[in-house]
Protein backbone atom coordinates (compact mmCIF):
# COMPACT_ATOMS: atom_id res chain seq x y z
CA UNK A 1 7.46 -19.61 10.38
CA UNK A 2 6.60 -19.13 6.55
CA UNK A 3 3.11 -20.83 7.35
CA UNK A 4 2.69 -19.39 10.27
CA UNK A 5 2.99 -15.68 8.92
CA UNK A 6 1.05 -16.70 5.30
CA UNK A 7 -1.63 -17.52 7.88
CA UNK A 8 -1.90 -14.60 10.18
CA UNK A 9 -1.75 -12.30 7.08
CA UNK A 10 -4.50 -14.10 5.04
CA UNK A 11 -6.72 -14.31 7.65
CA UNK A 12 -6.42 -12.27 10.46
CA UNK A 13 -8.29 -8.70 9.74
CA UNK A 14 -5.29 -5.93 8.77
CA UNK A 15 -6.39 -3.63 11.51
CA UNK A 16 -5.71 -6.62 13.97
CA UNK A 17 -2.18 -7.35 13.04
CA UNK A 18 -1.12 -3.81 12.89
CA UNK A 19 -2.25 -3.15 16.77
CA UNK A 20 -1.18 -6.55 18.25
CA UNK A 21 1.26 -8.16 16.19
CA UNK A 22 4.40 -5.83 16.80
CA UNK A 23 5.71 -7.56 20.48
CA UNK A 24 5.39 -10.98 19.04
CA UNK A 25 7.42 -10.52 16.08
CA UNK A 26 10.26 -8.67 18.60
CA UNK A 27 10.11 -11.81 20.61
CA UNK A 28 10.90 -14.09 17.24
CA UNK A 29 13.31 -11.09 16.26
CA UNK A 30 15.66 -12.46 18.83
CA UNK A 31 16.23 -15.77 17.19
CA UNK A 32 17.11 -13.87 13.95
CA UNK A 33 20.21 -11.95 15.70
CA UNK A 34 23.02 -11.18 13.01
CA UNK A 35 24.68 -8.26 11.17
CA UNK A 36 23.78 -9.75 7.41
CA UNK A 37 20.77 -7.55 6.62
CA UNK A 38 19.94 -3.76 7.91
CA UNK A 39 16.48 -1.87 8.12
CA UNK A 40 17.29 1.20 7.63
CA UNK A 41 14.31 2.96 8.92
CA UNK A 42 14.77 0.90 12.76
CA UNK A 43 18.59 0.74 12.39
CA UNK A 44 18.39 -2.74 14.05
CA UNK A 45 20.71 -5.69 11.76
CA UNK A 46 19.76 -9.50 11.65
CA UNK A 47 21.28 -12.81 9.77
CA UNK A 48 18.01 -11.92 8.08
CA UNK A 49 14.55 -10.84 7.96
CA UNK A 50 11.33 -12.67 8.33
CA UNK A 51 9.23 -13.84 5.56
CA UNK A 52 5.90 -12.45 4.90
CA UNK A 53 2.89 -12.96 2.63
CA UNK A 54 -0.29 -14.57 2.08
CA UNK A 55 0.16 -17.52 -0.01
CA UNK A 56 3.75 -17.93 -1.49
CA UNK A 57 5.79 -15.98 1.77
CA UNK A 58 8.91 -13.92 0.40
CA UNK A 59 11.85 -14.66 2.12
CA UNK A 60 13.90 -11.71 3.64
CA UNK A 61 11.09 -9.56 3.37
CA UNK A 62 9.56 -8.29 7.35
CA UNK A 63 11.78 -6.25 9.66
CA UNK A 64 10.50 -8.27 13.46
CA UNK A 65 11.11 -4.52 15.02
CA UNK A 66 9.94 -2.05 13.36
CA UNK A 67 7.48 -4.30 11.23
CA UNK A 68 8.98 -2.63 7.56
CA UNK A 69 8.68 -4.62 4.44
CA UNK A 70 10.61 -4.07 1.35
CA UNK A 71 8.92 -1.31 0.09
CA UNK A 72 8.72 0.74 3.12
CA UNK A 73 12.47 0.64 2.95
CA UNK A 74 12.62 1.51 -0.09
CA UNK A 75 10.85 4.60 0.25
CA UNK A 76 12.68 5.89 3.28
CA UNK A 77 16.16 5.56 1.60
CA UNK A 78 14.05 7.39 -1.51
CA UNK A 79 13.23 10.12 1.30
CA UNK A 80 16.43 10.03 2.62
CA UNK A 81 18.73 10.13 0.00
CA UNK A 82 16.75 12.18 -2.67
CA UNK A 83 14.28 14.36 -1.01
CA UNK A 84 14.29 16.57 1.97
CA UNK A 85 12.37 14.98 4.16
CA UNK A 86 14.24 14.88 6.64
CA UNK A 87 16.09 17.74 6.67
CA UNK A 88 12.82 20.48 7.14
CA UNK A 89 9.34 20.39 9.15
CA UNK A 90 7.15 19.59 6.22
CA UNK A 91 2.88 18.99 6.18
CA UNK A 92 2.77 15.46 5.22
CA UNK A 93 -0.36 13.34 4.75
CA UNK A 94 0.05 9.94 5.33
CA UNK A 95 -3.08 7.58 3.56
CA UNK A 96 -3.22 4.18 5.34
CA UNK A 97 -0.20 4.80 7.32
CA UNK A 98 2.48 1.84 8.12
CA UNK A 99 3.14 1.26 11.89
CA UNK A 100 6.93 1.31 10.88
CA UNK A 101 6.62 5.43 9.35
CA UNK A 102 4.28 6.54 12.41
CA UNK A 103 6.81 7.49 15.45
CA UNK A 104 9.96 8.81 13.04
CA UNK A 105 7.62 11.20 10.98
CA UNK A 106 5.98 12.48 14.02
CA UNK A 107 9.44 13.25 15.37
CA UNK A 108 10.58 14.64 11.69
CA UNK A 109 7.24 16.98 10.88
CA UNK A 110 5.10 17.47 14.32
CA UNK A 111 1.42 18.44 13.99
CA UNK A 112 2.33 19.15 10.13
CA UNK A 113 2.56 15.02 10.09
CA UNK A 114 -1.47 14.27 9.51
CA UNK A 115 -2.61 10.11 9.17
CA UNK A 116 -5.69 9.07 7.66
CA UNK A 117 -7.74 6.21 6.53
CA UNK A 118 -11.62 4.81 6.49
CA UNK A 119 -10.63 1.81 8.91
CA UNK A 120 -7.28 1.97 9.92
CA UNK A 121 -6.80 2.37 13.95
CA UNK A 122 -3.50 3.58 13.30
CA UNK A 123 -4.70 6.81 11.59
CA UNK A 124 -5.91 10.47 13.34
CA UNK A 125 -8.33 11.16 10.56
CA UNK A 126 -10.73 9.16 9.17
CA UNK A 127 -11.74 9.74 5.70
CA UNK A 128 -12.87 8.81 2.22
CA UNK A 129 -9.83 9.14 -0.11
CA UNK A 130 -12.36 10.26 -2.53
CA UNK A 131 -13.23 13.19 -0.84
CA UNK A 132 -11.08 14.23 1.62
CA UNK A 133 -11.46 16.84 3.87
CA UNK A 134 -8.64 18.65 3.09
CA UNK A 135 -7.72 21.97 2.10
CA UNK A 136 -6.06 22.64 -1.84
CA UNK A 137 -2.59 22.80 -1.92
CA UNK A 138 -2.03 22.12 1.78
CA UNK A 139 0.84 19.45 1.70
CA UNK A 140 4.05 19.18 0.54
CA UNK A 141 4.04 15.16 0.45
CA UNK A 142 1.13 12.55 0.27
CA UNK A 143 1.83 8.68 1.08
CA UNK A 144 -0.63 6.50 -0.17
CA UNK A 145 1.14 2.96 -0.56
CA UNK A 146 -1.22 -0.27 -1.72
CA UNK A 147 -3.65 1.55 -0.84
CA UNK A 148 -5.50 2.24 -4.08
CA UNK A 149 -6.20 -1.33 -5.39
CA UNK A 150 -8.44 -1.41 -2.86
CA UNK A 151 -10.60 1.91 -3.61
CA UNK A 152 -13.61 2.28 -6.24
CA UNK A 153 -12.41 5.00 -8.26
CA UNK A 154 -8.49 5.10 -8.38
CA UNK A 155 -7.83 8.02 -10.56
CA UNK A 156 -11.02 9.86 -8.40
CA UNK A 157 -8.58 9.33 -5.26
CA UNK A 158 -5.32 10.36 -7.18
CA UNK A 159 -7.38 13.45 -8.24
CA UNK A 160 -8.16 13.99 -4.94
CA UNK A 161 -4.38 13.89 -3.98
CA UNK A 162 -3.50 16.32 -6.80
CA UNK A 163 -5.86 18.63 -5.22
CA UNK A 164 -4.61 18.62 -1.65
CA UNK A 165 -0.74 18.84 -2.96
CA UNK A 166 1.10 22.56 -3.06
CA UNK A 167 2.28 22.95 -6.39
CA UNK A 168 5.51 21.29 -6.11
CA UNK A 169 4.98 18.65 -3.63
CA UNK A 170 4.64 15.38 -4.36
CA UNK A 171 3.30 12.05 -3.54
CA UNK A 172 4.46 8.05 -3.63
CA UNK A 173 2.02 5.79 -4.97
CA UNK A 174 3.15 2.39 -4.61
CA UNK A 175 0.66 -0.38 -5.65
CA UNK A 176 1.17 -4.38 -6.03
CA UNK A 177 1.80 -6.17 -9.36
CA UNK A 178 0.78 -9.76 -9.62
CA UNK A 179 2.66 -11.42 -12.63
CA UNK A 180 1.43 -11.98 -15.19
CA UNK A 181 1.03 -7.95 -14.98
CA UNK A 182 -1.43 -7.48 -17.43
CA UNK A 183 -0.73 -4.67 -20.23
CA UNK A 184 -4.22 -2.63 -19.09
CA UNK A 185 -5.22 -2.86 -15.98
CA UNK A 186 -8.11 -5.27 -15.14
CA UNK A 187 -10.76 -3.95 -13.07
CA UNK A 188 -14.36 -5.79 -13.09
CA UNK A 189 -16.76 -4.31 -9.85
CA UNK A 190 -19.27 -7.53 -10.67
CA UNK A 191 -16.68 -9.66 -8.78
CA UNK A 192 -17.66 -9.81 -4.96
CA UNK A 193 -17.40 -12.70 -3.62
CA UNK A 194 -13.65 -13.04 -1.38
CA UNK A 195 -12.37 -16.30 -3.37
CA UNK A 196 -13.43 -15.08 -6.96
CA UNK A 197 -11.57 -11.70 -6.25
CA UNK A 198 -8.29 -13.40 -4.95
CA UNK A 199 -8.19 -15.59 -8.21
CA UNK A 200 -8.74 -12.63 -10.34
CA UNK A 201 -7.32 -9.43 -8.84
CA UNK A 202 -4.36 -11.55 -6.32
CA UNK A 203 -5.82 -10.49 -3.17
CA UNK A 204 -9.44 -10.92 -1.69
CA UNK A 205 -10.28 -7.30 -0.56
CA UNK A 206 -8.21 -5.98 -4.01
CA UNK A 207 -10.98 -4.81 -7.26
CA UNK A 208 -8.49 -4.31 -9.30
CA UNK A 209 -4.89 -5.89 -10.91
CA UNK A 210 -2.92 -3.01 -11.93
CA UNK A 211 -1.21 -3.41 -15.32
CA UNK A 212 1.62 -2.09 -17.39
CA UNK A 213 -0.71 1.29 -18.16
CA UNK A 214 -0.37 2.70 -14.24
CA UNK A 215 1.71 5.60 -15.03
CA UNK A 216 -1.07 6.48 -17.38
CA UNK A 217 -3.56 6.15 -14.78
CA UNK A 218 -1.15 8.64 -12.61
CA UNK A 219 -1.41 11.18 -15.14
CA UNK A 220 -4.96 10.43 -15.72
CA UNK A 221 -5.25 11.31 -12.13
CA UNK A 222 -3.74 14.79 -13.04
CA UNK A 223 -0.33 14.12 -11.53
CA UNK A 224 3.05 14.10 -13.54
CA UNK A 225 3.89 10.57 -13.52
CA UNK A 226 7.11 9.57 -12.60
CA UNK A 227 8.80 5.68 -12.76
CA UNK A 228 12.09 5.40 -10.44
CA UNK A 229 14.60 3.03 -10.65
CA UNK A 230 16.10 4.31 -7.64
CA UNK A 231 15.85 0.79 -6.22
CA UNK A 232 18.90 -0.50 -8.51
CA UNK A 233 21.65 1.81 -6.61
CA UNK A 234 20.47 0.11 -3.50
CA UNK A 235 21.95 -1.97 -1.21
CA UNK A 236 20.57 -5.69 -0.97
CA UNK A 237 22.04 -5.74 2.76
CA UNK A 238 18.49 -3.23 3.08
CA UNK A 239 16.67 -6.20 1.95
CA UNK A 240 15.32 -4.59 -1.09
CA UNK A 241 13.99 -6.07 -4.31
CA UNK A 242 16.29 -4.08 -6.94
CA UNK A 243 13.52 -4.61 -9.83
CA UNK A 244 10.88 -2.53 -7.69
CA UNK A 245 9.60 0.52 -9.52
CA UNK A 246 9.21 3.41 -7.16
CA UNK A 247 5.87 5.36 -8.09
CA UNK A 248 5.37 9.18 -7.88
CA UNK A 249 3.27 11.87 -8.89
CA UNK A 250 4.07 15.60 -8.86
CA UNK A 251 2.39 18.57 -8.91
């Protein structure tokens, strides 16, 4: 199964797996039946979750329903438990948005609930995070999770997030480290070819490796950085790393 998945996620296209991979992973889900681990954002329980990743495949990482990794639980207990959510219609925008969020938040926020991407065939909108075509201050919450490794100008798209937040509202901005995580982070746009930018940035369609300096680069972006350690009072029955840093920025 490990080599199976590393497979399908190195090589199949994203936009591929997102629209055709969900019934498969259901039909596998069966052979995983158990009470040992919980996704919280599907409810459903199993002895325990799938692996998932390109080259080295965490274990206990990929819900087979609802398709939610680590980090996606992560930030729905986050929402759950420290925000309100889920307890008001709110005008979210949702950058890149995971197959696993999609149904819930439309049921939580309605036509206030707005997806967008440049490729993604999950998302209403499509749209250049740099310039977004958005009204200022029109949500209260942005989503944009590993989504801005792949982008030319990070702290032009977190600028661009800053804008379109109400003063108050805030946004999660989770991104991948890839140890060693380098004090500054390492960026160099001469590095095209696919192989070259796996070796140097973890990830073929990445341009940069984030380092040590990112809630810098939030502030740079004209947010108020904040780094969360919410992920230590967590439950590892959610399958969560407890060492994951939970990104925001507030306006």
């Amino acid at each position: 199964m490990k080599k199976l998945i590393s497979w399908l996620v190195r090589y199949v296209p994203r936009k591929y797996l997102q629209l055709f991979s969900g019934m498969g992973l259901k039909i596998v889900g069966l052979f995983y039946r158990g009470n040992a681990v919980e996704c919280p954002v599907c409810g459903h329980t199993y002895r325990k979750f799938l692996p998932y990743g390109r080259i080295n495949p965490r274990p206990n990482a990929l819900c087979p329903n609802c398709l939610s990794l680590e980090r996606h639980r992560l930030i729905w207990l986050y929402l759950k438990q420290k925000t309100d959510f889920f307890q008001r219609p709110q005008q979210v925008l949702h950058i890149a948005p995971e197959h696993c969020f999609i149904k819930p938040f439309e049921r939580q926020h309605g036509m206030g609930y707005i997806t967008a991407d440049l490729e993604s065939p999950l998302a209403k909108v499509k749209m250049d995070i740099h310039e977004m075509p958005f009204a200022e201050n029109q949500f209260d919450v942005v989503l944009c999770n590993h989504v801005l490794e792949h982008v030319q100008d990070d702290i032009k798209a977190m600028r661009e997030i800053q804008r379109v937040l109400k003063p108050g509202g805030y946004a999660i901005l989770q991104v991948p480290f890839f140890h060693p995580v380098p004090a500054v982070t390492y960026e160099d746009f001469t590095i095209t070819d696919a192989r070259e930018r796996e070796k140097a940035f973890g990830q073929a369609d990445h341009i940069r490796k984030f380092g040590r300096d990112y809630v810098e680069r939030i502030s740079r972006g004209g947010l108020q950085a904040e780094a969360s350690r919410f992920a230590e009072t967590q439950s590892r029955r959610f399958g969560i790393e407890n060492r994951e840093i939970l990104y925001l920025g507030h306006k």
